[in-house]
N, C-alpha and C. Protein backbone atom coordinates (compact mmCIF):
# COMPACT_ATOMS: atom_id res chain seq x y z
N UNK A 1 -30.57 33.02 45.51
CA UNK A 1 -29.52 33.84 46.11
C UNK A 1 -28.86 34.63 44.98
N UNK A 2 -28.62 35.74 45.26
CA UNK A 2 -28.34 36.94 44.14
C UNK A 2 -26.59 37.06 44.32
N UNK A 3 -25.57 37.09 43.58
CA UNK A 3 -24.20 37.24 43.85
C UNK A 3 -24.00 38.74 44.31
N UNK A 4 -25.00 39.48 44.46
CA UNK A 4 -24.52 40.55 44.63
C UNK A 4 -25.13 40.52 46.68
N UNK A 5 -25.77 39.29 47.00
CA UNK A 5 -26.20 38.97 48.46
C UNK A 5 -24.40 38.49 48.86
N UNK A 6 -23.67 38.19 48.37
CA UNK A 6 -22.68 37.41 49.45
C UNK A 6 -20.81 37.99 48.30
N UNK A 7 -20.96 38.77 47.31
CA UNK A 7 -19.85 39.60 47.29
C UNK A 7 -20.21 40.92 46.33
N UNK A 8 -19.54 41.50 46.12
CA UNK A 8 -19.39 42.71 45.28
C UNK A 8 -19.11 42.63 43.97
N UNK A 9 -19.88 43.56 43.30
CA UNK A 9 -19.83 43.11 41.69
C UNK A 9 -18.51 43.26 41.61
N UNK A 10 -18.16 42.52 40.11
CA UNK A 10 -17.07 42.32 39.46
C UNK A 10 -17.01 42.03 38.35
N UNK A 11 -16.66 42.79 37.90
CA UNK A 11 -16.81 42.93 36.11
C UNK A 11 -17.00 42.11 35.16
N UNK A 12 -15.53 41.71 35.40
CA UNK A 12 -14.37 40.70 34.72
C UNK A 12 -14.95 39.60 35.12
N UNK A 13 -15.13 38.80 36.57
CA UNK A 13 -15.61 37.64 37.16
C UNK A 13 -17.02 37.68 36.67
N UNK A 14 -17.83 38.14 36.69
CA UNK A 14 -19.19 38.35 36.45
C UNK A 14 -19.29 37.94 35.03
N UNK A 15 -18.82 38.68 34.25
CA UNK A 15 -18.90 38.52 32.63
C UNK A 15 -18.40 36.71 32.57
N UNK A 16 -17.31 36.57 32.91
CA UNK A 16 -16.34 35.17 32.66
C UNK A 16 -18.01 34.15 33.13
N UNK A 17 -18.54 34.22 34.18
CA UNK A 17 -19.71 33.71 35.06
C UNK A 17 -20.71 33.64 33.97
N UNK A 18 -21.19 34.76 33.40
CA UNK A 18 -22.32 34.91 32.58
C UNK A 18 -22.05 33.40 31.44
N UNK A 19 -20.97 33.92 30.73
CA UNK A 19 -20.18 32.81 29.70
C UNK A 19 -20.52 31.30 30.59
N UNK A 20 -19.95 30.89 31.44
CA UNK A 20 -19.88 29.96 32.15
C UNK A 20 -21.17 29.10 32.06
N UNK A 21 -22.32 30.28 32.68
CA UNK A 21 -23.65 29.69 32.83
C UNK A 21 -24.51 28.53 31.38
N UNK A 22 -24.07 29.38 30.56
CA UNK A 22 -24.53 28.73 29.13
C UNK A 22 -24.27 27.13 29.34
N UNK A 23 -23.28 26.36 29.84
CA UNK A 23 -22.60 25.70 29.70
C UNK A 23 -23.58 24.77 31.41
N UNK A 24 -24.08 25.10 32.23
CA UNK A 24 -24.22 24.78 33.54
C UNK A 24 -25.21 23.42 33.39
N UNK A 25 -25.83 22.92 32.62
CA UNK A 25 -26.67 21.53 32.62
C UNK A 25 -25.69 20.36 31.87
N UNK A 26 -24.48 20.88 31.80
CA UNK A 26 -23.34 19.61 31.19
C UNK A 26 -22.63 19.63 32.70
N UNK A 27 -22.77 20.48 33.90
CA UNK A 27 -21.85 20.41 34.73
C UNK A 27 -22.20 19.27 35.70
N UNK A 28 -21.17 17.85 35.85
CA UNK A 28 -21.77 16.66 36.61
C UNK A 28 -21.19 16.99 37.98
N UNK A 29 -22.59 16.49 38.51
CA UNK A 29 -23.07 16.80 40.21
C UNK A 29 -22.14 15.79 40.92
N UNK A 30 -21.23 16.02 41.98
CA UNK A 30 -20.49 15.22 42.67
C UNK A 30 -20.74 15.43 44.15
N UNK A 31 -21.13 14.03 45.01
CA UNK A 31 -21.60 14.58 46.03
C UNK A 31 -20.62 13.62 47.12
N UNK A 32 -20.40 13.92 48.12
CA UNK A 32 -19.10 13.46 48.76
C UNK A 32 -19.62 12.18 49.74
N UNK A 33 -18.74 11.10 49.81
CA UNK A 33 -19.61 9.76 49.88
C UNK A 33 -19.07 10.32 51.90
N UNK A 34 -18.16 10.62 52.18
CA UNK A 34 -17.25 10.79 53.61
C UNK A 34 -17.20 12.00 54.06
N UNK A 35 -17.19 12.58 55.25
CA UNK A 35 -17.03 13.90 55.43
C UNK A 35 -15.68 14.09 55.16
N UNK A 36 -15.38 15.78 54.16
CA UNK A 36 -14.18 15.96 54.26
C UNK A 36 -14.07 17.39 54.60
N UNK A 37 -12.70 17.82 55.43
CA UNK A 37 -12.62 18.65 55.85
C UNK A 37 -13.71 19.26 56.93
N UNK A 38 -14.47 20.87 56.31
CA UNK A 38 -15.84 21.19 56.91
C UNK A 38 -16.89 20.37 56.19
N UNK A 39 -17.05 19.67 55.03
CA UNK A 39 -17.76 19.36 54.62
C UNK A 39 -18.66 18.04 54.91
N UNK A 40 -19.81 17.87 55.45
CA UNK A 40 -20.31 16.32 55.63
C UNK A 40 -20.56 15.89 54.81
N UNK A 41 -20.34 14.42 55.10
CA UNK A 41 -20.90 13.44 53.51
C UNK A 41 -22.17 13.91 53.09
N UNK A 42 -22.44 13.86 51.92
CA UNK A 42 -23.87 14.20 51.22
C UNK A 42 -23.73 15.52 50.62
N UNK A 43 -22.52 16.75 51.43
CA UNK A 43 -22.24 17.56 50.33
C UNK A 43 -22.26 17.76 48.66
N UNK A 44 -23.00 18.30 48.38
CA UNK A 44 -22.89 18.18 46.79
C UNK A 44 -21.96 19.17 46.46
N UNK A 45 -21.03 19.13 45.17
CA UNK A 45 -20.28 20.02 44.48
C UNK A 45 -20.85 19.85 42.75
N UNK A 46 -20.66 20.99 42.01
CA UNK A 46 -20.46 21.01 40.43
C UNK A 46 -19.31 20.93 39.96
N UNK A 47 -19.04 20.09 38.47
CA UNK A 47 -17.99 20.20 38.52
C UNK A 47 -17.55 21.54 37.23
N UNK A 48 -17.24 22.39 37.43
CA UNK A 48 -17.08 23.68 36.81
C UNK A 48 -16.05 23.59 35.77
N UNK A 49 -16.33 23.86 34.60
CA UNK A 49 -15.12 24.00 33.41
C UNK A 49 -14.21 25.42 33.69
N UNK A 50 -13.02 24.92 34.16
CA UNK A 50 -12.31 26.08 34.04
C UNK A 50 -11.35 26.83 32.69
N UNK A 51 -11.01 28.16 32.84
CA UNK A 51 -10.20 28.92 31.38
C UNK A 51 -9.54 27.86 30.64
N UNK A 52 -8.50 26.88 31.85
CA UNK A 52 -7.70 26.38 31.17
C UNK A 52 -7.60 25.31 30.60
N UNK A 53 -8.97 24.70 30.80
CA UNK A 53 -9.49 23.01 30.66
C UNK A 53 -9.29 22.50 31.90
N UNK A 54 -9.17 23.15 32.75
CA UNK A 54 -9.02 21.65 34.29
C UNK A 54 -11.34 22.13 34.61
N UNK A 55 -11.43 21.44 35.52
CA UNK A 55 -12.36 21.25 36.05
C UNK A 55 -12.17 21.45 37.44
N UNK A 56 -12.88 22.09 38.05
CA UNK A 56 -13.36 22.63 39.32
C UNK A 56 -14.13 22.18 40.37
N UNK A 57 -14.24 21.45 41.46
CA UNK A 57 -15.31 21.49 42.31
C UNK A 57 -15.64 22.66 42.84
N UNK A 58 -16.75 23.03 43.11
CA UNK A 58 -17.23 24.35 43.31
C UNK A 58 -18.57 24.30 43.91
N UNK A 59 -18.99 24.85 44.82
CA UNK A 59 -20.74 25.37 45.21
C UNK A 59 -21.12 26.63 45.35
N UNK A 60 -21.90 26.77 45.84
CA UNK A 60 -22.52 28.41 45.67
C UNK A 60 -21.51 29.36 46.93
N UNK A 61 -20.50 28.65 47.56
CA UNK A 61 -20.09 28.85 48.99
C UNK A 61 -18.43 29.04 48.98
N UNK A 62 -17.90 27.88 48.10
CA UNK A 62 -16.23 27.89 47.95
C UNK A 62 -15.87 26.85 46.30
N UNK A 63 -14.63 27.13 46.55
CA UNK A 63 -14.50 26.79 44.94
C UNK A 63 -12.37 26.22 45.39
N UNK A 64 -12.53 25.11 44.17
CA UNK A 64 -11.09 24.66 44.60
C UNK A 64 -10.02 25.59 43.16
N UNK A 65 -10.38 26.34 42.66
CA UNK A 65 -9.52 26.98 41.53
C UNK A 65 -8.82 27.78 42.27
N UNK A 66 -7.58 27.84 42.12
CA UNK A 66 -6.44 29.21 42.40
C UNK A 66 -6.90 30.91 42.39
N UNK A 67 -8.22 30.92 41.89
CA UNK A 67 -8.41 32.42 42.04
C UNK A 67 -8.94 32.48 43.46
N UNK A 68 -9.89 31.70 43.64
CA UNK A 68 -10.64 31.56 45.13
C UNK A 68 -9.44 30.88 46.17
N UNK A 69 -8.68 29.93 46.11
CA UNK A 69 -7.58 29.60 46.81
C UNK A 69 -6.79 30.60 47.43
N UNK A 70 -6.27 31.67 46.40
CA UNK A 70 -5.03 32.31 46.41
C UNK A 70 -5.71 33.49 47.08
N UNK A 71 -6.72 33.98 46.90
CA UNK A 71 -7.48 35.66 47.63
C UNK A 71 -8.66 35.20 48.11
N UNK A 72 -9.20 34.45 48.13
CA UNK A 72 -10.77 33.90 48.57
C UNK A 72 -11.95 34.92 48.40
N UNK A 73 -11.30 35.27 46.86
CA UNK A 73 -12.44 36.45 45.73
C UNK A 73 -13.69 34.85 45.79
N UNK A 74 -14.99 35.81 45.54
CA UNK A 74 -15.99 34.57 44.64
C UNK A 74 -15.62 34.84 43.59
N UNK A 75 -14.79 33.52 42.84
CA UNK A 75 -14.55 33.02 41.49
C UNK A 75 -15.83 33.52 40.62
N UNK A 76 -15.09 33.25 39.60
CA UNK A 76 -16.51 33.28 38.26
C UNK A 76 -17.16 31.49 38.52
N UNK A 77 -16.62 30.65 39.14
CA UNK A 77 -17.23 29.58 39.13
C UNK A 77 -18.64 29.75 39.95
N UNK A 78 -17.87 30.35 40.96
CA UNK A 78 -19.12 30.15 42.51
C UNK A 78 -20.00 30.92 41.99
N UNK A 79 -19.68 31.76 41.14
CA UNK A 79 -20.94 33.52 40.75
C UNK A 79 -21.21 32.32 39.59
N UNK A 80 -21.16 31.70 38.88
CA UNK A 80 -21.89 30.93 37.83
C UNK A 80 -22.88 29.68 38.62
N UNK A 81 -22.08 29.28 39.45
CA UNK A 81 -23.23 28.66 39.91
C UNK A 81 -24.74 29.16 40.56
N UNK A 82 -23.78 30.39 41.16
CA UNK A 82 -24.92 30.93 41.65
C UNK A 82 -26.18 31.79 40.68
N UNK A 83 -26.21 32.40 39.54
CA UNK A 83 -26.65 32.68 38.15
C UNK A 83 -27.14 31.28 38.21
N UNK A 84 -26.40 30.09 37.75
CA UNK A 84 -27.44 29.23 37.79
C UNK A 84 -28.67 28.25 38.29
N UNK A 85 -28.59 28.81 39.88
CA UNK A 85 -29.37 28.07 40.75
C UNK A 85 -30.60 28.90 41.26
N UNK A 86 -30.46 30.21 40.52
CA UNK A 86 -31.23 31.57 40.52
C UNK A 86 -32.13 31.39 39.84
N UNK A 87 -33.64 31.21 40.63
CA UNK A 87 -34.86 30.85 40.14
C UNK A 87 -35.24 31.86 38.49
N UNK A 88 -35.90 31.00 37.95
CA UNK A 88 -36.31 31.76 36.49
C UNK A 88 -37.44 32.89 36.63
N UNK A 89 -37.31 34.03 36.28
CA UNK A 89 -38.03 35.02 36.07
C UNK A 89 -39.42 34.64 35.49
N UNK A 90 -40.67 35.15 36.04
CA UNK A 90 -41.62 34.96 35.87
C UNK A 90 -41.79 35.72 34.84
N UNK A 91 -42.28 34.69 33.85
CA UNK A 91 -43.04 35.44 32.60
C UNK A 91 -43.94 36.72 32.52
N UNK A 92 -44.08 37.32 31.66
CA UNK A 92 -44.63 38.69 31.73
C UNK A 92 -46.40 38.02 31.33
N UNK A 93 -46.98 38.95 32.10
CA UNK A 93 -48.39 38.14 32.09
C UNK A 93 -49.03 38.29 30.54
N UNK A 94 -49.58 37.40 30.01
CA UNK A 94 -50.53 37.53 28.49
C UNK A 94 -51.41 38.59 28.54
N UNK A 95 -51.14 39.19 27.09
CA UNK A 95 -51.79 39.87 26.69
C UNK A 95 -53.00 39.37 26.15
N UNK A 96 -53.99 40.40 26.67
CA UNK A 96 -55.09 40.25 25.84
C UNK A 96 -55.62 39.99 24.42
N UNK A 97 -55.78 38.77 24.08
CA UNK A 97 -56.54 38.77 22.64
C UNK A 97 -57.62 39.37 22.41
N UNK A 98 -57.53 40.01 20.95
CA UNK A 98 -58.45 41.36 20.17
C UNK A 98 -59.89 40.64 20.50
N UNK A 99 -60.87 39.44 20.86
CA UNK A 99 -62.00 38.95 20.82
C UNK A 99 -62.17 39.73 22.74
N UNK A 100 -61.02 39.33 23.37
CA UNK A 100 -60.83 39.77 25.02
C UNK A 100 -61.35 41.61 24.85
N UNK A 101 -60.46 42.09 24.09
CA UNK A 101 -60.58 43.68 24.34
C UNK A 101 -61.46 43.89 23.37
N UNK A 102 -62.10 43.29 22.92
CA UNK A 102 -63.08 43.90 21.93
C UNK A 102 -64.23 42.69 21.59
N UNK A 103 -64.87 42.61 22.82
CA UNK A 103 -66.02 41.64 22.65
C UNK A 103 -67.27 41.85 21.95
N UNK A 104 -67.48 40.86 21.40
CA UNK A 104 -69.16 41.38 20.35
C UNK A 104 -70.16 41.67 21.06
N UNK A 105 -71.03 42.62 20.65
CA UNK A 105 -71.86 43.02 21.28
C UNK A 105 -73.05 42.03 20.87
């Protein structure tokens, strides 16, 4: 899923996101033992490092930080998760070795 499928670029959030991602295989997986709220048990969340040192639950969907709270913008959390759950680009195919393009006669 591409952040640009479910909001509108954003500069500032985007860049903060990019930063974020570096950091996304230290983020521990919390998955909810009870349904809470909309959420059913088995929900998984990340837990997201935020600017100020608090930590975040967050998914690719909603996020508990005051930026997403207060305007229900996608945070740089939710756009980092989502950057990170964004399948890896397929390698560029191999080049031919000089024996390949230039076989002995």
């Amino acid at each position: 899923m591409a952040i640009a499928s479910i909001a509108q670029p954003d500069t500032k959030r985007d860049a903060a996101a990019a930063q974020l991602v570096k950091t996304a295989h230290t983020w521990p997986v919390v998955t909810l033992k009870q349904a809470f709220g909309a959420f059913p048990a088995g929900t998984t969340f990340r837990a997201v490092p935020g600017s100020s040192g608090k930590t975040y639950l967050a998914n690719a969907v909603v996020c508990e930080c005051p930026d997403y709270q207060r305007s229900h913008n996608v945070c740089k959390h939710v756009r980092a998760l989502i950057l990170a759950q964004a399948p890896a680009p397929k390698p560029a195919p191999r080049k031919k070795t000089y024996s390949e393009l230039f076989p002995e006669d």
